[in-house]
PDB file of N, CA and C in Angstrom:
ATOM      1  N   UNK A   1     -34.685  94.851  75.963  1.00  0.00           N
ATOM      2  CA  UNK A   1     -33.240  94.739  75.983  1.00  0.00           C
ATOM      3  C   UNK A   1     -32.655  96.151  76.066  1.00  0.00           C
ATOM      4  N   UNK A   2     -31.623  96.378  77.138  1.00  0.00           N
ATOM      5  CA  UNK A   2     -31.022  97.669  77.085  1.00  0.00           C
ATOM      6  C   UNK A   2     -29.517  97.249  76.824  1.00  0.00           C
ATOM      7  N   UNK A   3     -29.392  98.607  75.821  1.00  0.00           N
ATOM      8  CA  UNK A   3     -27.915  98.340  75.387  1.00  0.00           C
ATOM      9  C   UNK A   3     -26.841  99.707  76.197  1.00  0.00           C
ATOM     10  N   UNK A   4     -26.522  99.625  76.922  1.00  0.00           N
ATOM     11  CA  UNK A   4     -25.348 100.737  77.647  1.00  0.00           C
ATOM     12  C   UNK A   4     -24.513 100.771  76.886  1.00  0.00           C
ATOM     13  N   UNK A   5     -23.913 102.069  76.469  1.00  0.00           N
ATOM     14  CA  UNK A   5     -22.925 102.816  75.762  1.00  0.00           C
ATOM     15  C   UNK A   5     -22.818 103.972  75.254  1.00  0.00           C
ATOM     16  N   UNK A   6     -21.875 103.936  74.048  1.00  0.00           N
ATOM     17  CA  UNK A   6     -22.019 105.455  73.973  1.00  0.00           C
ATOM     18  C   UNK A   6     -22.597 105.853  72.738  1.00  0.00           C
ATOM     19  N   UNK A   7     -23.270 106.776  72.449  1.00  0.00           N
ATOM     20  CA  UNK A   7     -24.199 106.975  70.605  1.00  0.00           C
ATOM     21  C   UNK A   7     -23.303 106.864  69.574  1.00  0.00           C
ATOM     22  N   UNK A   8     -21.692 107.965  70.212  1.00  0.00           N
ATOM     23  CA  UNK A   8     -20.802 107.716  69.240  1.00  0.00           C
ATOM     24  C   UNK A   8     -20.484 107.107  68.722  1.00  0.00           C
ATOM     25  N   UNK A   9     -20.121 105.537  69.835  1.00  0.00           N
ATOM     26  CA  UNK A   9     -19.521 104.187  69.475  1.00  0.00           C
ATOM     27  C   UNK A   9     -19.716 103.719  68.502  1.00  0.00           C
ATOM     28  N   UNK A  10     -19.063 103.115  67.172  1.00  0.00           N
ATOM     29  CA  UNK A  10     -19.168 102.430  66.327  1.00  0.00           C
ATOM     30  C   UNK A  10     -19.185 101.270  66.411  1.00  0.00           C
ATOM     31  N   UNK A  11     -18.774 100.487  67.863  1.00  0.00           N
ATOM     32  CA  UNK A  11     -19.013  99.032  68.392  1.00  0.00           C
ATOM     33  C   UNK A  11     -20.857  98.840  68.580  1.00  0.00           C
ATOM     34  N   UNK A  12     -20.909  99.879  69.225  1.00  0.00           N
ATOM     35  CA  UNK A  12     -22.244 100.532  70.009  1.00  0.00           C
ATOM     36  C   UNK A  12     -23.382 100.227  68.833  1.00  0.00           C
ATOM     37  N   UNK A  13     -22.957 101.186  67.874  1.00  0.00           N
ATOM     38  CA  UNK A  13     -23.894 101.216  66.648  1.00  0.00           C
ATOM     39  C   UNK A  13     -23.887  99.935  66.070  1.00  0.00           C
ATOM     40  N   UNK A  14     -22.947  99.175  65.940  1.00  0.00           N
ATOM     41  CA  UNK A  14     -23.049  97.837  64.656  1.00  0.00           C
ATOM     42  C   UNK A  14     -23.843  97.118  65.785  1.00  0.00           C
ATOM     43  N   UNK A  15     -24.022  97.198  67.298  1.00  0.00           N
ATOM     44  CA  UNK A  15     -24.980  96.310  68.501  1.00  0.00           C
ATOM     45  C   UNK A  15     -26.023  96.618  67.940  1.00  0.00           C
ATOM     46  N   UNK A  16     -26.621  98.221  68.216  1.00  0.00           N
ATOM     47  CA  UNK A  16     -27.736  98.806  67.696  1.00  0.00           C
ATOM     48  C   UNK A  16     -28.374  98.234  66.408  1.00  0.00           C
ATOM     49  N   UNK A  17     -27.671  98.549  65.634  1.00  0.00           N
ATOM     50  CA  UNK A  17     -27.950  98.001  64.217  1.00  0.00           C
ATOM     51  C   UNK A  17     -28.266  96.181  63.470  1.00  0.00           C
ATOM     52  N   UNK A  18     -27.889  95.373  64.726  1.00  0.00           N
ATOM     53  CA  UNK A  18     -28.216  94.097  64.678  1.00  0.00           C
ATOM     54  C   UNK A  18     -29.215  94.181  65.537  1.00  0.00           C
ATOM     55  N   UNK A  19     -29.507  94.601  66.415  1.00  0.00           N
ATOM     56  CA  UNK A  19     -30.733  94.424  67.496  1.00  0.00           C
ATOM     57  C   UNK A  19     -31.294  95.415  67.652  1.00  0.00           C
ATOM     58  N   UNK A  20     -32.554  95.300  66.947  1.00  0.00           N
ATOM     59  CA  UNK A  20     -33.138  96.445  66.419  1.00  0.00           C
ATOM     60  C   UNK A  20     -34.408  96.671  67.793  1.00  0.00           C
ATOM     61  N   UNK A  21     -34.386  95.607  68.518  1.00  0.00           N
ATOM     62  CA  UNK A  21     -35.222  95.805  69.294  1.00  0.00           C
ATOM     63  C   UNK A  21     -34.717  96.445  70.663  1.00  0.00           C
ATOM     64  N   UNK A  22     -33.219  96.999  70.472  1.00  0.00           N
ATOM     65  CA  UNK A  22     -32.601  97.040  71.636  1.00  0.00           C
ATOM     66  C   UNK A  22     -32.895  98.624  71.865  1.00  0.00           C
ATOM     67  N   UNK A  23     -32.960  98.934  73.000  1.00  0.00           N
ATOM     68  CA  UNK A  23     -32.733 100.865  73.781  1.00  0.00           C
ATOM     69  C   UNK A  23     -31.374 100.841  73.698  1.00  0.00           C
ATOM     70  N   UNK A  24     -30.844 101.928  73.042  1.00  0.00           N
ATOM     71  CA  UNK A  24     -29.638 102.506  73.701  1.00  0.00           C
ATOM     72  C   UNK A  24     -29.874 103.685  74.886  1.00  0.00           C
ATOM     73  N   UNK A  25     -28.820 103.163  76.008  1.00  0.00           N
ATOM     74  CA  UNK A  25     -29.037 104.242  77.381  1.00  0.00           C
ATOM     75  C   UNK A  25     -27.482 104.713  77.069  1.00  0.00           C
ATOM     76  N   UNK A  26     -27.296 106.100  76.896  1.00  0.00           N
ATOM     77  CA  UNK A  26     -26.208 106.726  76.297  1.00  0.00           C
ATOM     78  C   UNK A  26     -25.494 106.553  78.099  1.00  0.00           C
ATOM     79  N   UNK A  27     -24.484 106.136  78.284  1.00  0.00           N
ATOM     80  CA  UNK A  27     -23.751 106.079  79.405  1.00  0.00           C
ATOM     81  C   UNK A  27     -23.400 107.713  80.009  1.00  0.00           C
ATOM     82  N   UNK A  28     -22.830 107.984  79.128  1.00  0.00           N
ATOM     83  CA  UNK A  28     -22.385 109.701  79.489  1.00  0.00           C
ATOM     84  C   UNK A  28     -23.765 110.527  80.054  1.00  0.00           C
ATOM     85  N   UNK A  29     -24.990 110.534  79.310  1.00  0.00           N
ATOM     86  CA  UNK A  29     -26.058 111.463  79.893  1.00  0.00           C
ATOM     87  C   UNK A  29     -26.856 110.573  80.334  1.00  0.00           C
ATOM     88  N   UNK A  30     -27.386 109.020  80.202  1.00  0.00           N
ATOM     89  CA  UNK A  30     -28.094 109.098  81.434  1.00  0.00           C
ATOM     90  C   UNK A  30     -27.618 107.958  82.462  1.00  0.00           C
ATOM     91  N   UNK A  31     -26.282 107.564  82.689  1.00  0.00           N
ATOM     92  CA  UNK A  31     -25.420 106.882  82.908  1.00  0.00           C
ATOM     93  C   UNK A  31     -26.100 105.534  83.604  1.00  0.00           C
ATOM     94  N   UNK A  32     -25.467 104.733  84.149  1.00  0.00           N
ATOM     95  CA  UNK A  32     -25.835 103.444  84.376  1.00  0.00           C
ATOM     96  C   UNK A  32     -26.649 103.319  85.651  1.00  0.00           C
ATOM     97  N   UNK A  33     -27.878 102.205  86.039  1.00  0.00           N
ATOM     98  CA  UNK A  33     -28.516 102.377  87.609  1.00  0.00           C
ATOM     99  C   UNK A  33     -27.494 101.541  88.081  1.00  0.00           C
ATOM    100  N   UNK A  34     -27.401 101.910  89.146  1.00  0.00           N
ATOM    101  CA  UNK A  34     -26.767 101.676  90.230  1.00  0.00           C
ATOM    102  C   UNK A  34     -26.511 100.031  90.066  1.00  0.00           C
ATOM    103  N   UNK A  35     -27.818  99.709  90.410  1.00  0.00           N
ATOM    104  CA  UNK A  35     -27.889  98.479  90.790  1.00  0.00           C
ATOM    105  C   UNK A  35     -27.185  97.245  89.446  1.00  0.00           C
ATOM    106  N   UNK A  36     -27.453  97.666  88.400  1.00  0.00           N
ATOM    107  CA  UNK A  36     -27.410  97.024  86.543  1.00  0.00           C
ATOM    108  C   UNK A  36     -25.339  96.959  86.946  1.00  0.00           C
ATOM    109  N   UNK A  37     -25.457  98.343  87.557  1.00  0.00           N
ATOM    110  CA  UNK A  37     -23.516  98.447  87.671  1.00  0.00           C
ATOM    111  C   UNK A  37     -22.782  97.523  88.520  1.00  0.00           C
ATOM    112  N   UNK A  38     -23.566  97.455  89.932  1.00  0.00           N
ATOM    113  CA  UNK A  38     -23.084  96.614  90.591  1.00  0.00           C
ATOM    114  C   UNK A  38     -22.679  95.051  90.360  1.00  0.00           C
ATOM    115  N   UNK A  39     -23.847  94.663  89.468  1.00  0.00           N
ATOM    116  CA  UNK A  39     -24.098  93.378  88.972  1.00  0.00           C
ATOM    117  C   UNK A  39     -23.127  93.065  87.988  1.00  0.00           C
ATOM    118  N   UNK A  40     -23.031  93.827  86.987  1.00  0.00           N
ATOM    119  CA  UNK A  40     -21.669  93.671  85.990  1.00  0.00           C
ATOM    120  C   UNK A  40     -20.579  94.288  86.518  1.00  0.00           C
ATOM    121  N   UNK A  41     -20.427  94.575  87.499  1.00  0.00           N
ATOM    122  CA  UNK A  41     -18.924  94.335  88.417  1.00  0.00           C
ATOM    123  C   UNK A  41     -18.749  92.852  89.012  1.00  0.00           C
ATOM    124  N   UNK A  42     -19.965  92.636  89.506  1.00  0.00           N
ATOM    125  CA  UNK A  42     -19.887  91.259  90.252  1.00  0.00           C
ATOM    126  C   UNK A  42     -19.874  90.358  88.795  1.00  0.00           C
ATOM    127  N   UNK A  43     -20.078  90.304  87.764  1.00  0.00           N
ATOM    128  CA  UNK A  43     -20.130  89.494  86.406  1.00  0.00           C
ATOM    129  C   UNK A  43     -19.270  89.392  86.135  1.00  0.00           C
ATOM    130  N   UNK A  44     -18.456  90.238  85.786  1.00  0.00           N
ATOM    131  CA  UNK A  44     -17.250  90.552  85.300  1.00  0.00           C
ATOM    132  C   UNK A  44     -16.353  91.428  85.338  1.00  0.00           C
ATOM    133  N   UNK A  45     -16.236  91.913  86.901  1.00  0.00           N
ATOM    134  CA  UNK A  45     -14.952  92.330  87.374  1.00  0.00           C
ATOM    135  C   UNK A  45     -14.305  93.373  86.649  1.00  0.00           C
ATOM    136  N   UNK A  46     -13.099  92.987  86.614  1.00  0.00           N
ATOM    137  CA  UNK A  46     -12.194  94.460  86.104  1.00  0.00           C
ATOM    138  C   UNK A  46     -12.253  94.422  84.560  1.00  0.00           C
ATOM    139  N   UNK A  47     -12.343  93.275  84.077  1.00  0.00           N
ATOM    140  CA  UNK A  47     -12.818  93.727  82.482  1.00  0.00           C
ATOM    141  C   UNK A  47     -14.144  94.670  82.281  1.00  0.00           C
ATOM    142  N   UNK A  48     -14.771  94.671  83.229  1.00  0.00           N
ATOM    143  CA  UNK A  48     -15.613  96.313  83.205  1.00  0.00           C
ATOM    144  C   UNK A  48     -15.030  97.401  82.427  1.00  0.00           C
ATOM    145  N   UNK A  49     -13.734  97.600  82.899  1.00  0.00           N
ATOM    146  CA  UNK A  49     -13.442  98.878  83.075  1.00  0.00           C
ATOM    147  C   UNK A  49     -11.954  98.653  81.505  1.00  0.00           C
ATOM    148  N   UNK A  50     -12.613  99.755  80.994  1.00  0.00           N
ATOM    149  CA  UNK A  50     -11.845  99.901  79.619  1.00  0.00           C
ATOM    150  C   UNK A  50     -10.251 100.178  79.736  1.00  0.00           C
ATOM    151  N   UNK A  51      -9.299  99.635  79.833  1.00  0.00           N
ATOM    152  CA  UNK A  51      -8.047 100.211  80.206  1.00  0.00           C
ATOM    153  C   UNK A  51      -7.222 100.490  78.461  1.00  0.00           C
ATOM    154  N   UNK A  52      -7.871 100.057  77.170  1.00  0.00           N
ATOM    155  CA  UNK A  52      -7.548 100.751  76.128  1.00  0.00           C
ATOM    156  C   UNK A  52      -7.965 101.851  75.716  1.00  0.00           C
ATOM    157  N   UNK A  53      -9.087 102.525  76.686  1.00  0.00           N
ATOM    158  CA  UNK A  53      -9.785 103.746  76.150  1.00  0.00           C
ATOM    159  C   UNK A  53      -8.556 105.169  76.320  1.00  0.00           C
ATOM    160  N   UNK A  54      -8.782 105.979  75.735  1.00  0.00           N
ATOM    161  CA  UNK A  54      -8.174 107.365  75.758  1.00  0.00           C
ATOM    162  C   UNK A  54      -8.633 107.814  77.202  1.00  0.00           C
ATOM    163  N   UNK A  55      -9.669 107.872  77.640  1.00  0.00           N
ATOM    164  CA  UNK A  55     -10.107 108.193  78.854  1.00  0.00           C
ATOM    165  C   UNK A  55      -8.877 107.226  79.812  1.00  0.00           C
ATOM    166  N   UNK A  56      -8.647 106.373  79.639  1.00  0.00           N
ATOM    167  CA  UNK A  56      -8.256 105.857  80.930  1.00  0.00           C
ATOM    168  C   UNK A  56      -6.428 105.997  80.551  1.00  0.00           C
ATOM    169  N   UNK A  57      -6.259 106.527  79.710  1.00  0.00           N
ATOM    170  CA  UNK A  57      -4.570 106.746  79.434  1.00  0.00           C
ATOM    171  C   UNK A  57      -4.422 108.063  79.689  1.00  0.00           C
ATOM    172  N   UNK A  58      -5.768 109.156  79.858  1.00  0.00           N
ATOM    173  CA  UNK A  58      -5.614 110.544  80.463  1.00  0.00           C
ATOM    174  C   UNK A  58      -5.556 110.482  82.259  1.00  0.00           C
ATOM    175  N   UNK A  59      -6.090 109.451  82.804  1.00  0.00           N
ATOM    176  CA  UNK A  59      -5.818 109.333  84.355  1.00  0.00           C
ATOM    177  C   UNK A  59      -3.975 109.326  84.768  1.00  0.00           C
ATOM    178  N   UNK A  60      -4.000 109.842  85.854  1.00  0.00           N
ATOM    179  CA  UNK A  60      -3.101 109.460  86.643  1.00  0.00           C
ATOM    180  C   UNK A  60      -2.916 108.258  87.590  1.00  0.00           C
ATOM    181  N   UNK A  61      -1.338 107.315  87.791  1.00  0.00           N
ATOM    182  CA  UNK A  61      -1.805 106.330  88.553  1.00  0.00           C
ATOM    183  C   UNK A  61      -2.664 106.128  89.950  1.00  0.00           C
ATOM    184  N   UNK A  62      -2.584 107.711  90.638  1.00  0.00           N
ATOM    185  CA  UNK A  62      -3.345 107.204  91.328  1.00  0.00           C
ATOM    186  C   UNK A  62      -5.062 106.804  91.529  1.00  0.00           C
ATOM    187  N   UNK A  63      -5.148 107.824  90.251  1.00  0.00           N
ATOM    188  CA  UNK A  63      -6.862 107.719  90.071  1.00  0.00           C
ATOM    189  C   UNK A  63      -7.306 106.241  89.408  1.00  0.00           C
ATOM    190  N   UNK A  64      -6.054 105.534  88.240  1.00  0.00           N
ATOM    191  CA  UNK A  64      -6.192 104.207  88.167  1.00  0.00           C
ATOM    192  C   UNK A  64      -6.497 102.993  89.271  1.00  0.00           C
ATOM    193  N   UNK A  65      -5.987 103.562  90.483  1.00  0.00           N
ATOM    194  CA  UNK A  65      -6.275 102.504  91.316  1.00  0.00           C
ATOM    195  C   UNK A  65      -6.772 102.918  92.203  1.00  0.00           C
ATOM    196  N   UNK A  66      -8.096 103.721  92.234  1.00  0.00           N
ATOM    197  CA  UNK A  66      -9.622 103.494  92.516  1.00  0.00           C
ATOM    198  C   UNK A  66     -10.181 102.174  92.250  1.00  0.00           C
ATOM    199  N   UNK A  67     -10.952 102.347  93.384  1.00  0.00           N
ATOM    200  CA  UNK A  67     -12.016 100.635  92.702  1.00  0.00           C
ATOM    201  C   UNK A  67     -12.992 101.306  91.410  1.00  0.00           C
ATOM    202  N   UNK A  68     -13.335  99.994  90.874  1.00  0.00           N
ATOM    203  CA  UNK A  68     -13.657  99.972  89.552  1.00  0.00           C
ATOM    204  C   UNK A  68     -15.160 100.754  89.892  1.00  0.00           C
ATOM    205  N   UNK A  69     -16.135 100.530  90.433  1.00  0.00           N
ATOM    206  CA  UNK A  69     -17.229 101.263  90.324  1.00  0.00           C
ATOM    207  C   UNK A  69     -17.017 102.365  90.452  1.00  0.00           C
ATOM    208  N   UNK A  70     -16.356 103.206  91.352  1.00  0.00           N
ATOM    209  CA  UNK A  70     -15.720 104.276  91.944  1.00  0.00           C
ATOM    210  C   UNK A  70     -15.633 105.285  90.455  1.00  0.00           C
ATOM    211  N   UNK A  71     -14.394 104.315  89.645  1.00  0.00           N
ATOM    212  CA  UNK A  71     -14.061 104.915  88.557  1.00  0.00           C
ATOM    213  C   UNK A  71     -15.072 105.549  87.428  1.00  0.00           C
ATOM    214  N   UNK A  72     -15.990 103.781  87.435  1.00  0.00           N
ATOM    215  CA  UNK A  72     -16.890 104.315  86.397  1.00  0.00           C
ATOM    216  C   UNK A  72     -18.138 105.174  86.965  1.00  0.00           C
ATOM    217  N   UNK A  73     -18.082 105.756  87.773  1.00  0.00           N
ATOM    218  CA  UNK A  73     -19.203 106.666  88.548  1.00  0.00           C
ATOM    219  C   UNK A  73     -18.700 108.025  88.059  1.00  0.00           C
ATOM    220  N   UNK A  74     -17.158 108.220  88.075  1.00  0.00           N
ATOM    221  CA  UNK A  74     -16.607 109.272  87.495  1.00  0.00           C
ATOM    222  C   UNK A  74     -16.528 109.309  86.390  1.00  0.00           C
ATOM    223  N   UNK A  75     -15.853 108.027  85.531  1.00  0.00           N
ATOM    224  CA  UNK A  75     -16.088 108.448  84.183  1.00  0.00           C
ATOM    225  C   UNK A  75     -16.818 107.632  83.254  1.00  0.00           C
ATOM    226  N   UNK A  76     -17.679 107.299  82.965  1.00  0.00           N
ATOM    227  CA  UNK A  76     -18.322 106.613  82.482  1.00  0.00           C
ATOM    228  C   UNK A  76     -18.617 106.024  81.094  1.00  0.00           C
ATOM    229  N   UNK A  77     -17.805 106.793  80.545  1.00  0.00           N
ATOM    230  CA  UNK A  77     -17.204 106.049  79.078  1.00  0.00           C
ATOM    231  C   UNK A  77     -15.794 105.359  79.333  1.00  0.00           C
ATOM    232  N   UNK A  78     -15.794 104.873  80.770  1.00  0.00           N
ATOM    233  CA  UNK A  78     -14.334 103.928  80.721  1.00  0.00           C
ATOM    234  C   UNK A  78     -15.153 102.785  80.908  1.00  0.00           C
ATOM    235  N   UNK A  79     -16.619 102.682  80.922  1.00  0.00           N
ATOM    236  CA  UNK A  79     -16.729 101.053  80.562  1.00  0.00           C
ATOM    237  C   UNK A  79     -16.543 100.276  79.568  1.00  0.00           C
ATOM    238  N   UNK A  80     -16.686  99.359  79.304  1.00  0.00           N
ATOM    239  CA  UNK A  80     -15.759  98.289  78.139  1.00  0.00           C
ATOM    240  C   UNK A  80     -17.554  98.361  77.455  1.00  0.00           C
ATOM    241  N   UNK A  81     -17.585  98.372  76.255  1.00  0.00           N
ATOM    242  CA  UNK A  81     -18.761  98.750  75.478  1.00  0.00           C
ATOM    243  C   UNK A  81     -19.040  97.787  74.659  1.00  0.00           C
ATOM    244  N   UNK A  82     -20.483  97.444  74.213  1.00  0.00           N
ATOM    245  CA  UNK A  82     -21.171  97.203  74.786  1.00  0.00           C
ATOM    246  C   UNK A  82     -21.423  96.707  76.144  1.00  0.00           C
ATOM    247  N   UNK A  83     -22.489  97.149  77.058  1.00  0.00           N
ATOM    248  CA  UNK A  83     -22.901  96.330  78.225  1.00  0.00           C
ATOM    249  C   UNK A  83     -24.453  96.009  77.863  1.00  0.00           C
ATOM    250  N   UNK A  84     -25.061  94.915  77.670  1.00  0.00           N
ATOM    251  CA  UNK A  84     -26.284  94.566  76.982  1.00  0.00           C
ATOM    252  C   UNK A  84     -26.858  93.665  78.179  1.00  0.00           C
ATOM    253  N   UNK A  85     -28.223  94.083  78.690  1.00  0.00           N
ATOM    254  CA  UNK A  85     -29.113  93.186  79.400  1.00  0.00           C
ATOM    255  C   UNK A  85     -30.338  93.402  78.710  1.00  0.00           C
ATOM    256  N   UNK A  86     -30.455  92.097  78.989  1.00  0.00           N
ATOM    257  CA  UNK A  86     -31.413  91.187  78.289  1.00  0.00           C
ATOM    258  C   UNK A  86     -32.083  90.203  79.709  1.00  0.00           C
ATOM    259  N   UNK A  87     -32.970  90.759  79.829  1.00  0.00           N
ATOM    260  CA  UNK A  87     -33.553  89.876  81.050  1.00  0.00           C
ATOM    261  C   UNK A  87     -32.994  90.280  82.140  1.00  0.00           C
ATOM    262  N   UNK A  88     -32.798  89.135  82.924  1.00  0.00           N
ATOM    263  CA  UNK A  88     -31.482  88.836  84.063  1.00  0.00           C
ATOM    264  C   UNK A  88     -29.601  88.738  83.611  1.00  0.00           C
ATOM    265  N   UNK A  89     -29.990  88.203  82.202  1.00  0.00           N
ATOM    266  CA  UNK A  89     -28.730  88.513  81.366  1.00  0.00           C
ATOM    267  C   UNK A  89     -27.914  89.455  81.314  1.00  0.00           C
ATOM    268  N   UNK A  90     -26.429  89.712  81.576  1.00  0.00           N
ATOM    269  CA  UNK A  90     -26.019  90.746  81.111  1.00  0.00           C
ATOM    270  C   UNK A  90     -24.774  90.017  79.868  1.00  0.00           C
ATOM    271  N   UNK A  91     -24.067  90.871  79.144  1.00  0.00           N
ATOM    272  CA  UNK A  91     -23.132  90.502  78.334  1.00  0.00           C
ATOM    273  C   UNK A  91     -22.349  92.001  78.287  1.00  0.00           C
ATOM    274  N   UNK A  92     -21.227  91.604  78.052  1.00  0.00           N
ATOM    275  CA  UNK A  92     -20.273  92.388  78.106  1.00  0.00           C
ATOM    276  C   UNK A  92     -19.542  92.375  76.722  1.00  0.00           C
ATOM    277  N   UNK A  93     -19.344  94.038  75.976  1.00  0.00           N
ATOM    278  CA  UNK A  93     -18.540  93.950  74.481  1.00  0.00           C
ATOM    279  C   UNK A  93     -19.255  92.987  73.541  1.00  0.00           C
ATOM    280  N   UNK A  94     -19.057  93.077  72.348  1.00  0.00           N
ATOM    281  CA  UNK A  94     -19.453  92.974  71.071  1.00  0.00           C
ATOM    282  C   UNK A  94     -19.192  92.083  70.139  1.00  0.00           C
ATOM    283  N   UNK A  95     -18.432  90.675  70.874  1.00  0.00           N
ATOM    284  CA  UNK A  95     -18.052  89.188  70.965  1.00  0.00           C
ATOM    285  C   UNK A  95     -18.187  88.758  69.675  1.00  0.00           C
ATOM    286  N   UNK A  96     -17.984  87.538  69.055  1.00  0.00           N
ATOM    287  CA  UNK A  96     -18.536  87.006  68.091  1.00  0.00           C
ATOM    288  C   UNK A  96     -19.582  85.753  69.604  1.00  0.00           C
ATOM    289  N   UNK A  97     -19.013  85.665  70.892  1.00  0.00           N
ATOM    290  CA  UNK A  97     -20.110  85.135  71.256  1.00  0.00           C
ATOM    291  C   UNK A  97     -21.076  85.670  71.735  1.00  0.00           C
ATOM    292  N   UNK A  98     -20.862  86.703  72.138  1.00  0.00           N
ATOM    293  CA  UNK A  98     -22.586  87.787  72.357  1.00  0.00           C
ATOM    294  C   UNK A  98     -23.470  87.794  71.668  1.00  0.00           C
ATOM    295  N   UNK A  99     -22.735  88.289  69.847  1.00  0.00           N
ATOM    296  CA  UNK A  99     -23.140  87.913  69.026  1.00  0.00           C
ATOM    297  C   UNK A  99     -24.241  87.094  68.877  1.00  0.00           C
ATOM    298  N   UNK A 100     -23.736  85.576  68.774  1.00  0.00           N
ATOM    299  CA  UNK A 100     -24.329  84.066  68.763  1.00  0.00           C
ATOM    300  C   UNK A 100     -24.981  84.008  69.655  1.00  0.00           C
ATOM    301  N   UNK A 101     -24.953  84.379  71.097  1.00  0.00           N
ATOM    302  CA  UNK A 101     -25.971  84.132  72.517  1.00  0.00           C
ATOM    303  C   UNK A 101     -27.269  85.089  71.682  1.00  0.00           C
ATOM    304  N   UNK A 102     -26.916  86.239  71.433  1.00  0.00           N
ATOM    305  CA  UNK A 102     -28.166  86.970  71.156  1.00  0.00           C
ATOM    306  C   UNK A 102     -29.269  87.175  69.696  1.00  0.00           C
ATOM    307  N   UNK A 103     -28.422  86.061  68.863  1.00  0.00           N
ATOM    308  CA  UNK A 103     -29.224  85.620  67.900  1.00  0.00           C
ATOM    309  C   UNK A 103     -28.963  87.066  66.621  1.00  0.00           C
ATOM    310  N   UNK A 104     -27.559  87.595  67.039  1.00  0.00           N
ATOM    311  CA  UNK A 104     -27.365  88.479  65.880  1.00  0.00           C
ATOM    312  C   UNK A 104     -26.152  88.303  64.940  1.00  0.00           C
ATOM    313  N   UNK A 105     -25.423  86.893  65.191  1.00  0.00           N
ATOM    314  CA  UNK A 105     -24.414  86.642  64.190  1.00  0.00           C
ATOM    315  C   UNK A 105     -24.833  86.287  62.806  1.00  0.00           C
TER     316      UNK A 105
END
């Protein structure tokens, strides 16, 4: 199971800390494959992309309306955190149903 995010995250960590079997891949240094990104764009679209983060209230409108991979290629702590695959699985954020799907509620 790989968990994408950031070390800082305190969402990140309470993931970590229930799923002990999980990798964290720190987004910022060794950022997302290509392919894992594409797929959770096609999963879930623009909720990808964090629009409560500080990062994304320092953009200007026009850099906001970049396409979403685009964005997170540039900045990569504007993804919405947790991103957790598990298999073919992906899940997105730190749910009470992610949670329950992944057997850590």
């Amino acid at each position: 199971m790989q968990l994408y995010g950031l070390k800082n995250c305190d969402t990140c960590r309470k993931a970590m800390k229930a799923l002990p079997g999980a990798v964290l891949v720190d987004v910022r240094s060794d950022g997302v494959p290509d392919s894992v990104l594409a797929r959770a764009h096609e999963t879930f679209g623009d909720q990808l992309v964090n629009t409560r983060s500080t990062t994304w209230r320092s953009l200007d409108e026009e850099a906001r309306g970049r396409p979403a991979l685009t964005l997170l290629k540039e900045h990569p702590a504007l993804m919405k955190r947790p991103l957790i695959q598990q298999g073919d699985t992906l899940y997105l954020g730190w749910s009470k149903e992610t949670q329950a799907a992944l057997g850590a509620a």
